[in-house]
C-alpha atoms as a PDB file:
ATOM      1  CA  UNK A   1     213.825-102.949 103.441  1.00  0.00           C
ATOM      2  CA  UNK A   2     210.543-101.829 105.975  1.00  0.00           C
ATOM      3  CA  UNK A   3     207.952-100.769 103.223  1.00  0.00           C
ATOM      4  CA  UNK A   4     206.528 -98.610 106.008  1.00  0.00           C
ATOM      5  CA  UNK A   5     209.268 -96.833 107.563  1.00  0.00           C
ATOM      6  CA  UNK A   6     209.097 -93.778 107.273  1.00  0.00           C
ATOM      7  CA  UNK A   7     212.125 -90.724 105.510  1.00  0.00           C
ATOM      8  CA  UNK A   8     212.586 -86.946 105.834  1.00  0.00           C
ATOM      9  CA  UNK A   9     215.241 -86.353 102.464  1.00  0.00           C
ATOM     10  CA  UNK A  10     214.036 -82.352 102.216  1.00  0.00           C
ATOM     11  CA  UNK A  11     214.228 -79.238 103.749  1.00  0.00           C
ATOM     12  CA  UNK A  12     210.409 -78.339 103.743  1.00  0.00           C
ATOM     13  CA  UNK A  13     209.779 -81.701 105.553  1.00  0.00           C
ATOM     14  CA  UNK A  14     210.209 -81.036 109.638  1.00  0.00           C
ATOM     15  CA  UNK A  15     207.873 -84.096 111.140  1.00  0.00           C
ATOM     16  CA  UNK A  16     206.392 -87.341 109.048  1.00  0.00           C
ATOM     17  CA  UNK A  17     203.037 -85.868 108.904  1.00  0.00           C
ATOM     18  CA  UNK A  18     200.880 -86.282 105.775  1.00  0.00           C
ATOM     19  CA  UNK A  19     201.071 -82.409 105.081  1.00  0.00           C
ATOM     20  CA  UNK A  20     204.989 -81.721 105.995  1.00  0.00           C
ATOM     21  CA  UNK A  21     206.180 -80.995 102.379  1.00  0.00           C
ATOM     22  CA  UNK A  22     202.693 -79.389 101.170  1.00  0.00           C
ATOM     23  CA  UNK A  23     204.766 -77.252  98.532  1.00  0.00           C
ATOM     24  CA  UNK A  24     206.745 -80.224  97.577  1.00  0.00           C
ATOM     25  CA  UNK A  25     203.341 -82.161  97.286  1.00  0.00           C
ATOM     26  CA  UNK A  26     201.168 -79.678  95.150  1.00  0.00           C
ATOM     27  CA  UNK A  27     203.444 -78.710  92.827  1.00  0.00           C
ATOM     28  CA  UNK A  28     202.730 -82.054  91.181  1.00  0.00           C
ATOM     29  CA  UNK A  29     199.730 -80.537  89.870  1.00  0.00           C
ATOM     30  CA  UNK A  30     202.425 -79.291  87.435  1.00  0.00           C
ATOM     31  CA  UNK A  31     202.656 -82.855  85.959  1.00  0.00           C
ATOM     32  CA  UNK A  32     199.029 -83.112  85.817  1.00  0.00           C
ATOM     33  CA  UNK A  33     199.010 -80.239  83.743  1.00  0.00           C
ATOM     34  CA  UNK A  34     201.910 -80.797  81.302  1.00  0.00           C
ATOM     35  CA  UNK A  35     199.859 -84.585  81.157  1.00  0.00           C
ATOM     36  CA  UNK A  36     196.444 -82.892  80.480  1.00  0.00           C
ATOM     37  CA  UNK A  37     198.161 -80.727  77.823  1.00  0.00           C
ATOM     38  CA  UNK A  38     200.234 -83.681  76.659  1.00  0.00           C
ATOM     39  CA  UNK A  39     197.440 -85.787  75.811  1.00  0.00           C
ATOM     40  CA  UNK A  40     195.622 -83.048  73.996  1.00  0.00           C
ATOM     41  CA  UNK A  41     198.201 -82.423  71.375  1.00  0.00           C
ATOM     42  CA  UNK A  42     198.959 -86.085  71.488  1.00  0.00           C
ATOM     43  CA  UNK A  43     195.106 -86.889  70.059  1.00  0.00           C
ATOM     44  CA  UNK A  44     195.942 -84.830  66.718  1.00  0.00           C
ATOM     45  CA  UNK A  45     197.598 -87.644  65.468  1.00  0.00           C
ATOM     46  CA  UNK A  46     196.972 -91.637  65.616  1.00  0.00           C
ATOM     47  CA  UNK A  47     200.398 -92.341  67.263  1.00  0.00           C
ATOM     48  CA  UNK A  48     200.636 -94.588  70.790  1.00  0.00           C
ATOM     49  CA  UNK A  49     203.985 -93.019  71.660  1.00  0.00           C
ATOM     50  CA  UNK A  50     202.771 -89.500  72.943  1.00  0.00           C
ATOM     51  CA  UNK A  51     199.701 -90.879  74.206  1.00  0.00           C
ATOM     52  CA  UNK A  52     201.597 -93.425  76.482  1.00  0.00           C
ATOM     53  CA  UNK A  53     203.559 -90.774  77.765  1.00  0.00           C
ATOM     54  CA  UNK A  54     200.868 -88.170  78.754  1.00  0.00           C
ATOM     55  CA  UNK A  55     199.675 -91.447  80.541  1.00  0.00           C
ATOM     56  CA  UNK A  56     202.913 -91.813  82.179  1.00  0.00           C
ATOM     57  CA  UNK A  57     203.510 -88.254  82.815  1.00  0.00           C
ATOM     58  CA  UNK A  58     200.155 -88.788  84.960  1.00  0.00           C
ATOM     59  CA  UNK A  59     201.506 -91.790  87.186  1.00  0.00           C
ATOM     60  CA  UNK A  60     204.598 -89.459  87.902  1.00  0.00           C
ATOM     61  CA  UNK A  61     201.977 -86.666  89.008  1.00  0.00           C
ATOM     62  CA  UNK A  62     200.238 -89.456  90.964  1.00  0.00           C
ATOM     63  CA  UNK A  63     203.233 -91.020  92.875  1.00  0.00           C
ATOM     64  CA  UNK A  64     205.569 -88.131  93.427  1.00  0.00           C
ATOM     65  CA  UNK A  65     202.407 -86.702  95.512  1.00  0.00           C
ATOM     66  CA  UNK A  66     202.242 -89.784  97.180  1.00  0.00           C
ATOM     67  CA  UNK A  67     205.969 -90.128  98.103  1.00  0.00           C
ATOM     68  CA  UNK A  68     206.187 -86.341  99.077  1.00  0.00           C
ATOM     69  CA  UNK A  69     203.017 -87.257 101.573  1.00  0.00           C
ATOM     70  CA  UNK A  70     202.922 -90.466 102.919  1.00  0.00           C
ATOM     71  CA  UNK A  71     207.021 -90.396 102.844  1.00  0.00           C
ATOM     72  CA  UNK A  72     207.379 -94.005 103.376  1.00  0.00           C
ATOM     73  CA  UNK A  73     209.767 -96.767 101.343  1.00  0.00           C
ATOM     74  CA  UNK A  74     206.659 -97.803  99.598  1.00  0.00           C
ATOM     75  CA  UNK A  75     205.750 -95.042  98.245  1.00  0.00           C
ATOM     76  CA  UNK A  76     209.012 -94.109  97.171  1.00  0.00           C
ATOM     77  CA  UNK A  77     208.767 -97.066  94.657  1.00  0.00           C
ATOM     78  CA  UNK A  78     205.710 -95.473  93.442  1.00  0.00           C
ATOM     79  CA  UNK A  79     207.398 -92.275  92.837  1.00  0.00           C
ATOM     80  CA  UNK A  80     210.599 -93.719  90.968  1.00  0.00           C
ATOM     81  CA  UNK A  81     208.694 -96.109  89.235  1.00  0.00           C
ATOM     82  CA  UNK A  82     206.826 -93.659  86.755  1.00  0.00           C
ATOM     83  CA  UNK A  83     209.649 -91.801  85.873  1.00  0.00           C
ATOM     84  CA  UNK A  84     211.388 -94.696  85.192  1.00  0.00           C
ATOM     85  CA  UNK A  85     208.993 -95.778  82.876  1.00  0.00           C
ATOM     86  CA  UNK A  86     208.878 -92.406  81.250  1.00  0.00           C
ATOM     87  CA  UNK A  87     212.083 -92.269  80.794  1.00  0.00           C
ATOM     88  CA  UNK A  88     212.483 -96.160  79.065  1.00  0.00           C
ATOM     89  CA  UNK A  89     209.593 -95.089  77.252  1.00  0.00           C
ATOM     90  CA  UNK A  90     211.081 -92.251  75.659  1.00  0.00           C
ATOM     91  CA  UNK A  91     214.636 -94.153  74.787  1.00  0.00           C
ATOM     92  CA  UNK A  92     213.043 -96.945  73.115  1.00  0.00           C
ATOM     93  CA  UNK A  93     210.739 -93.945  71.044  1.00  0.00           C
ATOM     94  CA  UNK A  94     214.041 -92.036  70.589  1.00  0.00           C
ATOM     95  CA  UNK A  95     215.864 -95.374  69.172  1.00  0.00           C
ATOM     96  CA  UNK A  96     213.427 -95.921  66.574  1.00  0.00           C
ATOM     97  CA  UNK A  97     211.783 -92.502  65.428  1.00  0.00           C
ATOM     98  CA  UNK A  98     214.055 -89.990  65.931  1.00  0.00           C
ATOM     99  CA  UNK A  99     217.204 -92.695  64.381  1.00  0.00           C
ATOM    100  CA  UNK A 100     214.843 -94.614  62.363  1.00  0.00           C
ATOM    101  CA  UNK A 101     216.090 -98.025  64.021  1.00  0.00           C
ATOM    102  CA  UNK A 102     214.665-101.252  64.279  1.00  0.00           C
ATOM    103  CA  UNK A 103     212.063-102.017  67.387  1.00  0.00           C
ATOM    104  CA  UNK A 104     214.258-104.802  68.078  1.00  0.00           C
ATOM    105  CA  UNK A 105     217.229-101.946  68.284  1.00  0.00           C
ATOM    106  CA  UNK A 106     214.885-100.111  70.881  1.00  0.00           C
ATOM    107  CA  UNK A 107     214.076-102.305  72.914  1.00  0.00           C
ATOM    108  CA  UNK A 108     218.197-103.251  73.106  1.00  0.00           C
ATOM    109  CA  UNK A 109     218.395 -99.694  74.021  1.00  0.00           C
ATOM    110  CA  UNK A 110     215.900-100.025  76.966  1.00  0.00           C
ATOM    111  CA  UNK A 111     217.640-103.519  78.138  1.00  0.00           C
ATOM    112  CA  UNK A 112     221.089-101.551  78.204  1.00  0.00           C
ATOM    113  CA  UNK A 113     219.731 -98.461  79.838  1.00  0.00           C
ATOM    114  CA  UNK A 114     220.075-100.635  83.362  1.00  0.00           C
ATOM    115  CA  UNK A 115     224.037-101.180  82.994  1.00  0.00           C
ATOM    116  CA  UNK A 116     224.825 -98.156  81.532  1.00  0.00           C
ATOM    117  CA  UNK A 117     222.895 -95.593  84.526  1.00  0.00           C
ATOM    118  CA  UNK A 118     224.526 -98.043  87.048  1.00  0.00           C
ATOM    119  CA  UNK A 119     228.163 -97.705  85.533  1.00  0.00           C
ATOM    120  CA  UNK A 120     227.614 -93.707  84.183  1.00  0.00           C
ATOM    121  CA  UNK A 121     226.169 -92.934  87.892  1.00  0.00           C
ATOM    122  CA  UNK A 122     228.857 -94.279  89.757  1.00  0.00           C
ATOM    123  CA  UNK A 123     231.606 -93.120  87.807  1.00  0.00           C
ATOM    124  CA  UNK A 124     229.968 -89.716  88.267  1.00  0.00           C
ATOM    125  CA  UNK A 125     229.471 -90.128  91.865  1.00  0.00           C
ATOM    126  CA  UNK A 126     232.833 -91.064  92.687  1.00  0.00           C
ATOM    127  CA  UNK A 127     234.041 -87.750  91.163  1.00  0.00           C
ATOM    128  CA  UNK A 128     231.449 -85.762  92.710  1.00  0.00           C
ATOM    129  CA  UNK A 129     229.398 -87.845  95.432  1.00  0.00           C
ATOM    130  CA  UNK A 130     225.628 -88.465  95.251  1.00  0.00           C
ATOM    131  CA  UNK A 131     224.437 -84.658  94.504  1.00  0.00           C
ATOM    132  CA  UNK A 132     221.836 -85.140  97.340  1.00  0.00           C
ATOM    133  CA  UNK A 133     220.547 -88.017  95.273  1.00  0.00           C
ATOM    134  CA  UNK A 134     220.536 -86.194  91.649  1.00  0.00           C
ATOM    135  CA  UNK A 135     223.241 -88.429  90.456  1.00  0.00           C
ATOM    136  CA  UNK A 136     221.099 -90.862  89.669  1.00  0.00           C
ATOM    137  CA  UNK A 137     219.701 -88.203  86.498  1.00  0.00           C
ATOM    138  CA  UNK A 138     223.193 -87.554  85.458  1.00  0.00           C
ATOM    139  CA  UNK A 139     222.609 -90.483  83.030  1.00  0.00           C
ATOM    140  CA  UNK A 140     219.994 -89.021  81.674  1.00  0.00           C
ATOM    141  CA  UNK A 141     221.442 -85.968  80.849  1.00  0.00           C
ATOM    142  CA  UNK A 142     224.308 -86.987  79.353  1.00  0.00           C
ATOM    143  CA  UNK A 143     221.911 -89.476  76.797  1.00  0.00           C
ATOM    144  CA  UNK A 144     219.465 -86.064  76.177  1.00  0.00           C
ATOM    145  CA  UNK A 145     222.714 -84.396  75.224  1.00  0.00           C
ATOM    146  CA  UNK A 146     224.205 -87.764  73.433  1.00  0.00           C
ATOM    147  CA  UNK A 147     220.994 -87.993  71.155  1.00  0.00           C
ATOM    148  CA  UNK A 148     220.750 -84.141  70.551  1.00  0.00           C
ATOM    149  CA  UNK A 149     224.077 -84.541  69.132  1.00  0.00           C
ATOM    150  CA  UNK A 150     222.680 -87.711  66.804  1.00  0.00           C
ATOM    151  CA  UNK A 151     220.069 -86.185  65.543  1.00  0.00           C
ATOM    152  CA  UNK A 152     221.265 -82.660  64.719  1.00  0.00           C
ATOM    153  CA  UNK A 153     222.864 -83.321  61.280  1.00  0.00           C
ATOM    154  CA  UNK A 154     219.590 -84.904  60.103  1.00  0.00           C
ATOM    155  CA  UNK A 155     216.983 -83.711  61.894  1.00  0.00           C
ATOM    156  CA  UNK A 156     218.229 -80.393  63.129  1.00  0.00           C
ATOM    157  CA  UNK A 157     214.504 -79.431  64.653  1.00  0.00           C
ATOM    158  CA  UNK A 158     214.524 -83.018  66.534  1.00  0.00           C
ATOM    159  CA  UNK A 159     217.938 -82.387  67.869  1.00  0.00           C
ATOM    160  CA  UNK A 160     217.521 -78.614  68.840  1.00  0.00           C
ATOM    161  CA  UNK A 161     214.428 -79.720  70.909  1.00  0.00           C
ATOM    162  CA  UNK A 162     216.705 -82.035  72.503  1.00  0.00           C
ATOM    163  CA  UNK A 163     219.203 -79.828  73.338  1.00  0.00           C
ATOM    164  CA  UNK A 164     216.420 -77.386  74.876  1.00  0.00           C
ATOM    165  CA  UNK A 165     215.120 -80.325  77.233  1.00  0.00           C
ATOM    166  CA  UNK A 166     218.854 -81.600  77.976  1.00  0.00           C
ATOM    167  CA  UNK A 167     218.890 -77.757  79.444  1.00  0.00           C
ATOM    168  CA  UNK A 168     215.899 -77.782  81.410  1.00  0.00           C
ATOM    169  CA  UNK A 169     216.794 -81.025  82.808  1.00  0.00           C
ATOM    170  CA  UNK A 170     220.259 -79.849  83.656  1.00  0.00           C
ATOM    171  CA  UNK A 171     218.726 -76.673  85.586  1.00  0.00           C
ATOM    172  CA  UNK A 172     216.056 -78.381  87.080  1.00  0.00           C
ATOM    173  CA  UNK A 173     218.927 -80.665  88.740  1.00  0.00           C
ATOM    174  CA  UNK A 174     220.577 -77.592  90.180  1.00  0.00           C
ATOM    175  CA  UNK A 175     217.290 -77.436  92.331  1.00  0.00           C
ATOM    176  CA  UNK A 176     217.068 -80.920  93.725  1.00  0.00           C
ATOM    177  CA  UNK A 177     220.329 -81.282  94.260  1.00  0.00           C
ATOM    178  CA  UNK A 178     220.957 -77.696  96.480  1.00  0.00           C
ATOM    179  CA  UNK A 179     217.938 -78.546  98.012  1.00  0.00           C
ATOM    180  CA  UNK A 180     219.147 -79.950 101.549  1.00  0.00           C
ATOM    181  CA  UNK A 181     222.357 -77.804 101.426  1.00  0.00           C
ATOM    182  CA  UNK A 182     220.009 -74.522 102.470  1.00  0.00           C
ATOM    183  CA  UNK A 183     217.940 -75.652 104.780  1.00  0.00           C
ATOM    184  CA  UNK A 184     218.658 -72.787 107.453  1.00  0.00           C
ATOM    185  CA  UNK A 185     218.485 -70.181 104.501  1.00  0.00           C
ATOM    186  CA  UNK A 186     215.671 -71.204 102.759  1.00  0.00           C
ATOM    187  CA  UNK A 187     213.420 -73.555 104.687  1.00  0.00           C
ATOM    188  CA  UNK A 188     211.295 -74.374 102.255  1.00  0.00           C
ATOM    189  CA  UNK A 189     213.805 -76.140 100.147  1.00  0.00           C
ATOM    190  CA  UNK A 190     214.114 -75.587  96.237  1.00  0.00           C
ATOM    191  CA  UNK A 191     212.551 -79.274  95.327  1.00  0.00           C
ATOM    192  CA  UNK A 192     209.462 -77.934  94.485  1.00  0.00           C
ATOM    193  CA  UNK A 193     211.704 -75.868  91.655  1.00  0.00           C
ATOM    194  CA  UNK A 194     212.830 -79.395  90.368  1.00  0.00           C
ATOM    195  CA  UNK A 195     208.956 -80.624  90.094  1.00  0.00           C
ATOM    196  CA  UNK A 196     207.739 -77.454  88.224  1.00  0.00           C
ATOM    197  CA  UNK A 197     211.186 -77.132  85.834  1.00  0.00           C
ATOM    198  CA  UNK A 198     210.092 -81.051  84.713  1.00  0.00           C
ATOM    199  CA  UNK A 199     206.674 -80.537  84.588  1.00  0.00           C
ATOM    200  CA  UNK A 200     208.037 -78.168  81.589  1.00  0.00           C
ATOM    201  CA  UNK A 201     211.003 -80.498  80.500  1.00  0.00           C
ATOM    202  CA  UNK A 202     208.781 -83.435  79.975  1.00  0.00           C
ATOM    203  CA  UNK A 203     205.912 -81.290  78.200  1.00  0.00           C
ATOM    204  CA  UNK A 204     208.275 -80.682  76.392  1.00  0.00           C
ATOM    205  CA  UNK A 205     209.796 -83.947  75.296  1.00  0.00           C
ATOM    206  CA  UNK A 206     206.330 -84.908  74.527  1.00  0.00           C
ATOM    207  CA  UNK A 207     205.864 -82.269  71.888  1.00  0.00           C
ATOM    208  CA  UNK A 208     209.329 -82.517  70.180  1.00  0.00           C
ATOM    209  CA  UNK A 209     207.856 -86.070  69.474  1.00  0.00           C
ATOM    210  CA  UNK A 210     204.712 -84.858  68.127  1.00  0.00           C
ATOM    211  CA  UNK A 211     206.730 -81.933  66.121  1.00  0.00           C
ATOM    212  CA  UNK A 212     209.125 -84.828  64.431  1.00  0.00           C
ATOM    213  CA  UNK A 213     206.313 -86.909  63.672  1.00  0.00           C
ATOM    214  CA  UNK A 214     204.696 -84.101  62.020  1.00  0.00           C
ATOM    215  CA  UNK A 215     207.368 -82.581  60.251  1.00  0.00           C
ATOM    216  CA  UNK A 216     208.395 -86.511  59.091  1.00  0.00           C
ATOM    217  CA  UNK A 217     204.787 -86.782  57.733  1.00  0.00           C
ATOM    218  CA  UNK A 218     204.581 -83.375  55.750  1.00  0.00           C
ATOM    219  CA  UNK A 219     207.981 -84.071  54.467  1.00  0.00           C
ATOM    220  CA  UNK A 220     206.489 -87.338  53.498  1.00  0.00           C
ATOM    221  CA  UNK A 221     203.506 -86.220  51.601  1.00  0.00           C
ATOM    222  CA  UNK A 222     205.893 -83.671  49.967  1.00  0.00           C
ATOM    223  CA  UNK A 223     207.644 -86.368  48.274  1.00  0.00           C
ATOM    224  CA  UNK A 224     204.757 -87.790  47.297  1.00  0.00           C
ATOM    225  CA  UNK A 225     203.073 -85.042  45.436  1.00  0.00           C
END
């Protein structure tokens, strides 16, 4: 692979200059916000897990600008990389808060995350073809909705949050995924939808982490009063 070469993947994107996708490129200030909001809720409490997420919903701000500017190989990397993280970040968290298993059983979770997109993705792409590239998040949906459906029975709050952000995700991939199909009718593409709609999703996802961990701790001190 040339680090350097350059690619055009969206509609708003007509030459390789650094401002071709300008609405694709600022509406990463959306992460920045739902980071800087993030990390203010997440410094109520003395947990690491929201805090390392408002940090990684930061690096997503930080390299989907950069991929949606420079729009080289390279900086590609540094856009998938973030979310990648986020997203291993949140399975191993979801593994052992939200089903109260092992770290050992998280961090299983995160090793098998690897086989299971690859074989999930392609078995979905076969059926459907690559969704302009969103079939690569249809693994993640279907593990939202798989651990809404876990939790709802015993943590019906948990698992209705869940079910909100499996949503938002699911819309959100409506957007990046009609994107290049309406070029000549809308010429500014609809990928700057998919940034804003998970700017929200993954605010989100941060706070139904801080709401379980609060509602576990007051039911907690309940039981011991």
């Amino acid at each position: 692979m040339a680090w350097t070469t350059q690619v055009d993947n969206y509609c708003e994107r007509i030459d390789l200059s650094f401002w071709a996708e300008p609405l694709n490129a600022l509406s990463n200030v959306g992460f920045l916000v739902a980071a800087l909001l993030a990390w203010n809720m997440a410094q109520k409490g003395n947990d690491w897990g929201p805090k390392l997420l408002a940090v990684l919903l930061a690096a997503i701000a930080i390299g989907s600008f950069t991929f949606h500017t420079f729009a080289t190989n390279w900086a590609a990397l540094a856009d998938v990389g973030p979310i990648t993280g986020f997203i291993l970040a949140y399975t191993y968290l979801t593994i052992t808060r939200y089903l109260n298993q092992a770290f050992w059983a998280g961090l299983l979770a995160v090793a098998a995350f690897f086989p299971y997109s690859v074989y999930l993705g392609k078995a979905f792409a076969d059926q459907f073809g690559t969704l302009n590239g969103s079939i690569d998040y249809v693994p993640v949906v279907v593990l939202i909705f798989a651990f809404a459906a876990l939790t709802w029975q015993t943590k019906p709050e948990t698992g209705r949050h869940l079910l909100v952000g499996g949503g938002i995700l699911t819309l959100s991939l409506v957007f990046r995924t009609i994107d290049n199909s309406i070029c000549n009718s809308v010429p500014i593409g609809t990928h700057f939808i998919w940034h804003l709609l998970n700017a929200v999703l993954l605010w989100w996802m941060v706070r139904a982490l801080i709401r379980h961990n609060t509602t576990l701790s007051l039911a907690t001190a309940r039981r011991q009063s």
